[in-house]
C-alpha atoms as a PDB file:
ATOM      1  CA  UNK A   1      73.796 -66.502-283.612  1.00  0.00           C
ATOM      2  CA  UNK A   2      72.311 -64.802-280.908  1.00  0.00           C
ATOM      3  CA  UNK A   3      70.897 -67.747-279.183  1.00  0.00           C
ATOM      4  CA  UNK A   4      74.169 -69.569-279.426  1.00  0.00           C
ATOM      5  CA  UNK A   5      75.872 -66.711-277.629  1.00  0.00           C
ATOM      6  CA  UNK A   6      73.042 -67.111-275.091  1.00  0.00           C
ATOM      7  CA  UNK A   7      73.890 -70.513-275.202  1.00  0.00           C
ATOM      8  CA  UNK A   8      77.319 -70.467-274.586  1.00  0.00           C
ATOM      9  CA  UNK A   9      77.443 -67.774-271.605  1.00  0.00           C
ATOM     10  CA  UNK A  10      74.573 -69.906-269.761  1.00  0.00           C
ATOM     11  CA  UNK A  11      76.182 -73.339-270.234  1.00  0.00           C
ATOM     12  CA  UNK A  12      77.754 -74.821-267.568  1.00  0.00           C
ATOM     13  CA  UNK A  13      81.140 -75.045-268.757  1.00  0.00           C
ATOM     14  CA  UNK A  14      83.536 -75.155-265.704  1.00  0.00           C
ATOM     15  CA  UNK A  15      85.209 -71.724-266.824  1.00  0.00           C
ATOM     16  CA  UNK A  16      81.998 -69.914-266.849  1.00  0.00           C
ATOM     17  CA  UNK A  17      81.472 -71.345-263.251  1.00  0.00           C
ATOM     18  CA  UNK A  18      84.900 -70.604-261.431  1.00  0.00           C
ATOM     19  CA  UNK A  19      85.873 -66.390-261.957  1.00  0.00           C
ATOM     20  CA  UNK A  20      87.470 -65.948-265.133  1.00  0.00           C
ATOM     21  CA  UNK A  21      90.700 -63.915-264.727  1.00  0.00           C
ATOM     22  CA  UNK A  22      90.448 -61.823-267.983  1.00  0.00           C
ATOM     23  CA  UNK A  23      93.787 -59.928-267.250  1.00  0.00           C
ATOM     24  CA  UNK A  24      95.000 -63.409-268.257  1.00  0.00           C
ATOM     25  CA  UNK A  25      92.466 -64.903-270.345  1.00  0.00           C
ATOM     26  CA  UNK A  26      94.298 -67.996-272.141  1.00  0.00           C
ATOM     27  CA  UNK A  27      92.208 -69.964-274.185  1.00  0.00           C
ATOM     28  CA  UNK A  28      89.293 -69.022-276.533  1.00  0.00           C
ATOM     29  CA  UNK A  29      86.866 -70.150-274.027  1.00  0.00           C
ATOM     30  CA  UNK A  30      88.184 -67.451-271.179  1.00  0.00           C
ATOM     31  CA  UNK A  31      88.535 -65.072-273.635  1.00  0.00           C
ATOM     32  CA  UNK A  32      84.841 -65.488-275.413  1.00  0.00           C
ATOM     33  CA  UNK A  33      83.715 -65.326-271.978  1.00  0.00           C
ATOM     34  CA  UNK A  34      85.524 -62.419-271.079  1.00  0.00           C
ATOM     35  CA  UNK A  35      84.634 -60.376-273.950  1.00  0.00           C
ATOM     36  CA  UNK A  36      81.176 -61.298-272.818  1.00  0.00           C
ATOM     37  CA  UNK A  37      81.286 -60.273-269.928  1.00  0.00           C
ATOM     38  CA  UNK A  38      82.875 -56.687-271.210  1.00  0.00           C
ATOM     39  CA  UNK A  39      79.917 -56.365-273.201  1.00  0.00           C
ATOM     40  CA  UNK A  40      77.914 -57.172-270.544  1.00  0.00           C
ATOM     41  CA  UNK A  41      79.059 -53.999-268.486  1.00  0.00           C
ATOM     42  CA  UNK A  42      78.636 -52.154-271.836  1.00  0.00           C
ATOM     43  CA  UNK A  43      75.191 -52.779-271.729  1.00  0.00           C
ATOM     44  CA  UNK A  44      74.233 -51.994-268.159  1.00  0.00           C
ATOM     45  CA  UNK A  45      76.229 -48.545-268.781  1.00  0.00           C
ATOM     46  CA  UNK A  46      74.012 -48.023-272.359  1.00  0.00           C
ATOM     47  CA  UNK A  47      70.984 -48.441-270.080  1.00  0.00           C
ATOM     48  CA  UNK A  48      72.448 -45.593-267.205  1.00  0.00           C
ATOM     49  CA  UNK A  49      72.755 -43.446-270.448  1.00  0.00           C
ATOM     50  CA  UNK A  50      69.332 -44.159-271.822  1.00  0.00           C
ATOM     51  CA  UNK A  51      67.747 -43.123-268.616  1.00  0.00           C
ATOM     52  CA  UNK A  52      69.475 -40.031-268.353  1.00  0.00           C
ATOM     53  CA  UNK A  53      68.751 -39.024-272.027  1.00  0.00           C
ATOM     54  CA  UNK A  54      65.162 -40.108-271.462  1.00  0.00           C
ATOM     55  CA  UNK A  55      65.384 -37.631-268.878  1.00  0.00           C
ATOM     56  CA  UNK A  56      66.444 -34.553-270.987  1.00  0.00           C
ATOM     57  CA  UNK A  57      63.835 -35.421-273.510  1.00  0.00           C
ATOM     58  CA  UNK A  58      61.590 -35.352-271.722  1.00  0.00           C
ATOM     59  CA  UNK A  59      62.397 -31.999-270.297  1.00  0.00           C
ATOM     60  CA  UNK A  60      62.280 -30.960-273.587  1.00  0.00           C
ATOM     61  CA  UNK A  61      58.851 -32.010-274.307  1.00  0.00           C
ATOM     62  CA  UNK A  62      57.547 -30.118-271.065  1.00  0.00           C
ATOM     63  CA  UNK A  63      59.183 -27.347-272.365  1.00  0.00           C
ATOM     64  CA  UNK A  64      57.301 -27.595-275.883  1.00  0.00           C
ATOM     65  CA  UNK A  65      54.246 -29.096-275.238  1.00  0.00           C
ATOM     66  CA  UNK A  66      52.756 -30.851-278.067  1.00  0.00           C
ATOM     67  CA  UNK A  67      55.098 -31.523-280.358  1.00  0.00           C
ATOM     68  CA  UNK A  68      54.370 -34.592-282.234  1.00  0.00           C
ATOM     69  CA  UNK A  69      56.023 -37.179-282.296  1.00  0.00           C
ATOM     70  CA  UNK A  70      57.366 -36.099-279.370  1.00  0.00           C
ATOM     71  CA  UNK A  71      61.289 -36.162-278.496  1.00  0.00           C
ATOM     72  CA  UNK A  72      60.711 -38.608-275.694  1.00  0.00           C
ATOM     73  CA  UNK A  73      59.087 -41.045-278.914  1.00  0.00           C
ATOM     74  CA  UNK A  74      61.942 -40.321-281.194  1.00  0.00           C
ATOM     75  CA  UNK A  75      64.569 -40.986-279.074  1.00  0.00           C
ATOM     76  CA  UNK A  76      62.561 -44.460-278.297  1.00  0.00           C
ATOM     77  CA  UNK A  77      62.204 -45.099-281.694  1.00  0.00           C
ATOM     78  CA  UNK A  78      65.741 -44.044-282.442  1.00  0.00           C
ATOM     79  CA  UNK A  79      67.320 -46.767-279.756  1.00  0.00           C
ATOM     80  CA  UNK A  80      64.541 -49.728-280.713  1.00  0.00           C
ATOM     81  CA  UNK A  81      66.038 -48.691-284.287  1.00  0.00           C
ATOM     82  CA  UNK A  82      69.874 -48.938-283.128  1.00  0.00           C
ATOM     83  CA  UNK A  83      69.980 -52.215-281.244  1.00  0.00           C
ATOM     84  CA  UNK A  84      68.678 -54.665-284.325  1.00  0.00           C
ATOM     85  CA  UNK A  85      71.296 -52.432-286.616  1.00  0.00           C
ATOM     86  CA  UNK A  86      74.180 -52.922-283.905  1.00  0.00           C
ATOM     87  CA  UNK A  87      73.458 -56.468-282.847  1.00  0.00           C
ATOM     88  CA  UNK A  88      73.149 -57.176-287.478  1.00  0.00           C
ATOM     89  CA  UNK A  89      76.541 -55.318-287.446  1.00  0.00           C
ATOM     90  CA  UNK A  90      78.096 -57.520-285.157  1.00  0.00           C
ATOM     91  CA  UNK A  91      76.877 -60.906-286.719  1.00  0.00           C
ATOM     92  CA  UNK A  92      78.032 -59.601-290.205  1.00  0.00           C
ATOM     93  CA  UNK A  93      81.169 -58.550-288.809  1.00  0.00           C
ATOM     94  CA  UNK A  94      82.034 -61.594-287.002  1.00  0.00           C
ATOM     95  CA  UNK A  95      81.785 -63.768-289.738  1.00  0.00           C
ATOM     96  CA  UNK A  96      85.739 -63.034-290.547  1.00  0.00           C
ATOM     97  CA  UNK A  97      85.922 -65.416-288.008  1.00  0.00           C
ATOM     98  CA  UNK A  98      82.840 -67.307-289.443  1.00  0.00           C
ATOM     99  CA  UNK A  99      82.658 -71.485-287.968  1.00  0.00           C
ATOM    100  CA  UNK A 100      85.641 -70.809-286.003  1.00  0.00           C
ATOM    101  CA  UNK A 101      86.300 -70.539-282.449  1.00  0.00           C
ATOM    102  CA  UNK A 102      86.989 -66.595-282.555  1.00  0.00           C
ATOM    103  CA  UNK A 103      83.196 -66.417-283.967  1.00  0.00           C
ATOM    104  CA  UNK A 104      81.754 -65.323-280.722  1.00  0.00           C
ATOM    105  CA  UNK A 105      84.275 -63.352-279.364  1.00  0.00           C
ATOM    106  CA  UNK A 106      84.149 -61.069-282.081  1.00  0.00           C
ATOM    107  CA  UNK A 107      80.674 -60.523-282.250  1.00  0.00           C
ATOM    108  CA  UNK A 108      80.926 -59.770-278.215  1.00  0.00           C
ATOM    109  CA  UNK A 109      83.875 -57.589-278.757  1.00  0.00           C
ATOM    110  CA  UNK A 110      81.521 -55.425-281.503  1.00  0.00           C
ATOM    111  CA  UNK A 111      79.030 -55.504-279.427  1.00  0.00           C
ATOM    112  CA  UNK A 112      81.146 -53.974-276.760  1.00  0.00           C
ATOM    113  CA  UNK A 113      81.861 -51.648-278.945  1.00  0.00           C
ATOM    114  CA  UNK A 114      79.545 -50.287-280.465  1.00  0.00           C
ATOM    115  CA  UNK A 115      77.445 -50.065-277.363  1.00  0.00           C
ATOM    116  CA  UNK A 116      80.299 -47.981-275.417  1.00  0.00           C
ATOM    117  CA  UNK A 117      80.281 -45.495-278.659  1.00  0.00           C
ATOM    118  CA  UNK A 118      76.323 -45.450-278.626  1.00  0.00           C
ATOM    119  CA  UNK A 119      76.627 -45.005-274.702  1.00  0.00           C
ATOM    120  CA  UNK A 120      78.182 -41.979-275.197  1.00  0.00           C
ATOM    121  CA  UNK A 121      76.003 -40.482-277.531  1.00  0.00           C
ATOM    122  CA  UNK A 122      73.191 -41.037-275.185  1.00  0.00           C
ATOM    123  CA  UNK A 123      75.388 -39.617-272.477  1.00  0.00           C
ATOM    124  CA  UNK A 124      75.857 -35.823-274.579  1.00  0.00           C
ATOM    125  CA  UNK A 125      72.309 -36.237-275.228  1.00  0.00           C
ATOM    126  CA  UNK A 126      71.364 -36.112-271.714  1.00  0.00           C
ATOM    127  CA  UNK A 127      73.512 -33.856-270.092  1.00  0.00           C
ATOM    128  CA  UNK A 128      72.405 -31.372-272.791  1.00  0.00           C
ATOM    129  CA  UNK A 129      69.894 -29.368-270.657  1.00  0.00           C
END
């Protein structure tokens, strides 16, 4: 499923290669794309977060030296934990749409999702200090 997405955002469909408008996304193509592209964005601001939580952990850890496994590993393990689970999620839960051309879009509209929610988790987690 995965690769397919891939696929599909790196083909060289003409709508991928002009700018999509997604304030007026008409056909299933734009709008895949679009939602794509949302979750996209997601991602690079679930990375921002990431850093900035891997900040305060580590913070933590120089305050309380050799604690094992340290925070800095837990909260690693934690997010190499929560992207197979979210990205599993998504597949499962776009299969209302399962061999149809909403497929995709719903699996890039979870994945928005649930990457903006995780986002901010990681976000309260770092600007705890």
């Amino acid at each position: 499923m995965r690769l397919f997405c891939a696929a599909l955002i790196a083909s060289p469909l003409p709508v991928f290669a002009q700018a999509l408008n997604c304030s007026s996304a008409q056909t299933q193509v734009e709008m895949t794309g679009c939602a794509a592209r949302a979750y996209e964005a997601a991602d690079g601001d679930l990375n921002d977060a990431y850093k900035l939580a891997r900040s305060a952990v580590r913070s933590w850890d120089a305050a309380q030296p050799g604690l094992e496994p340290s925070n800095e590993v837990m909260l690693r393990d934690a997010q190499r934990a929560w992207l197979p689970f979210r990205d599993k999620a998504c597949a499962a839960e776009s299969t209302m749409a399962r061999g149809g051309s909403m497929q995709n879009m719903i699996y890039y509209i979870c994945l928005e999702r649930l990457t903006r929610q995780r986002t901010e988790d990681l976000r309260i987690m770092g600007e705890v200090n």
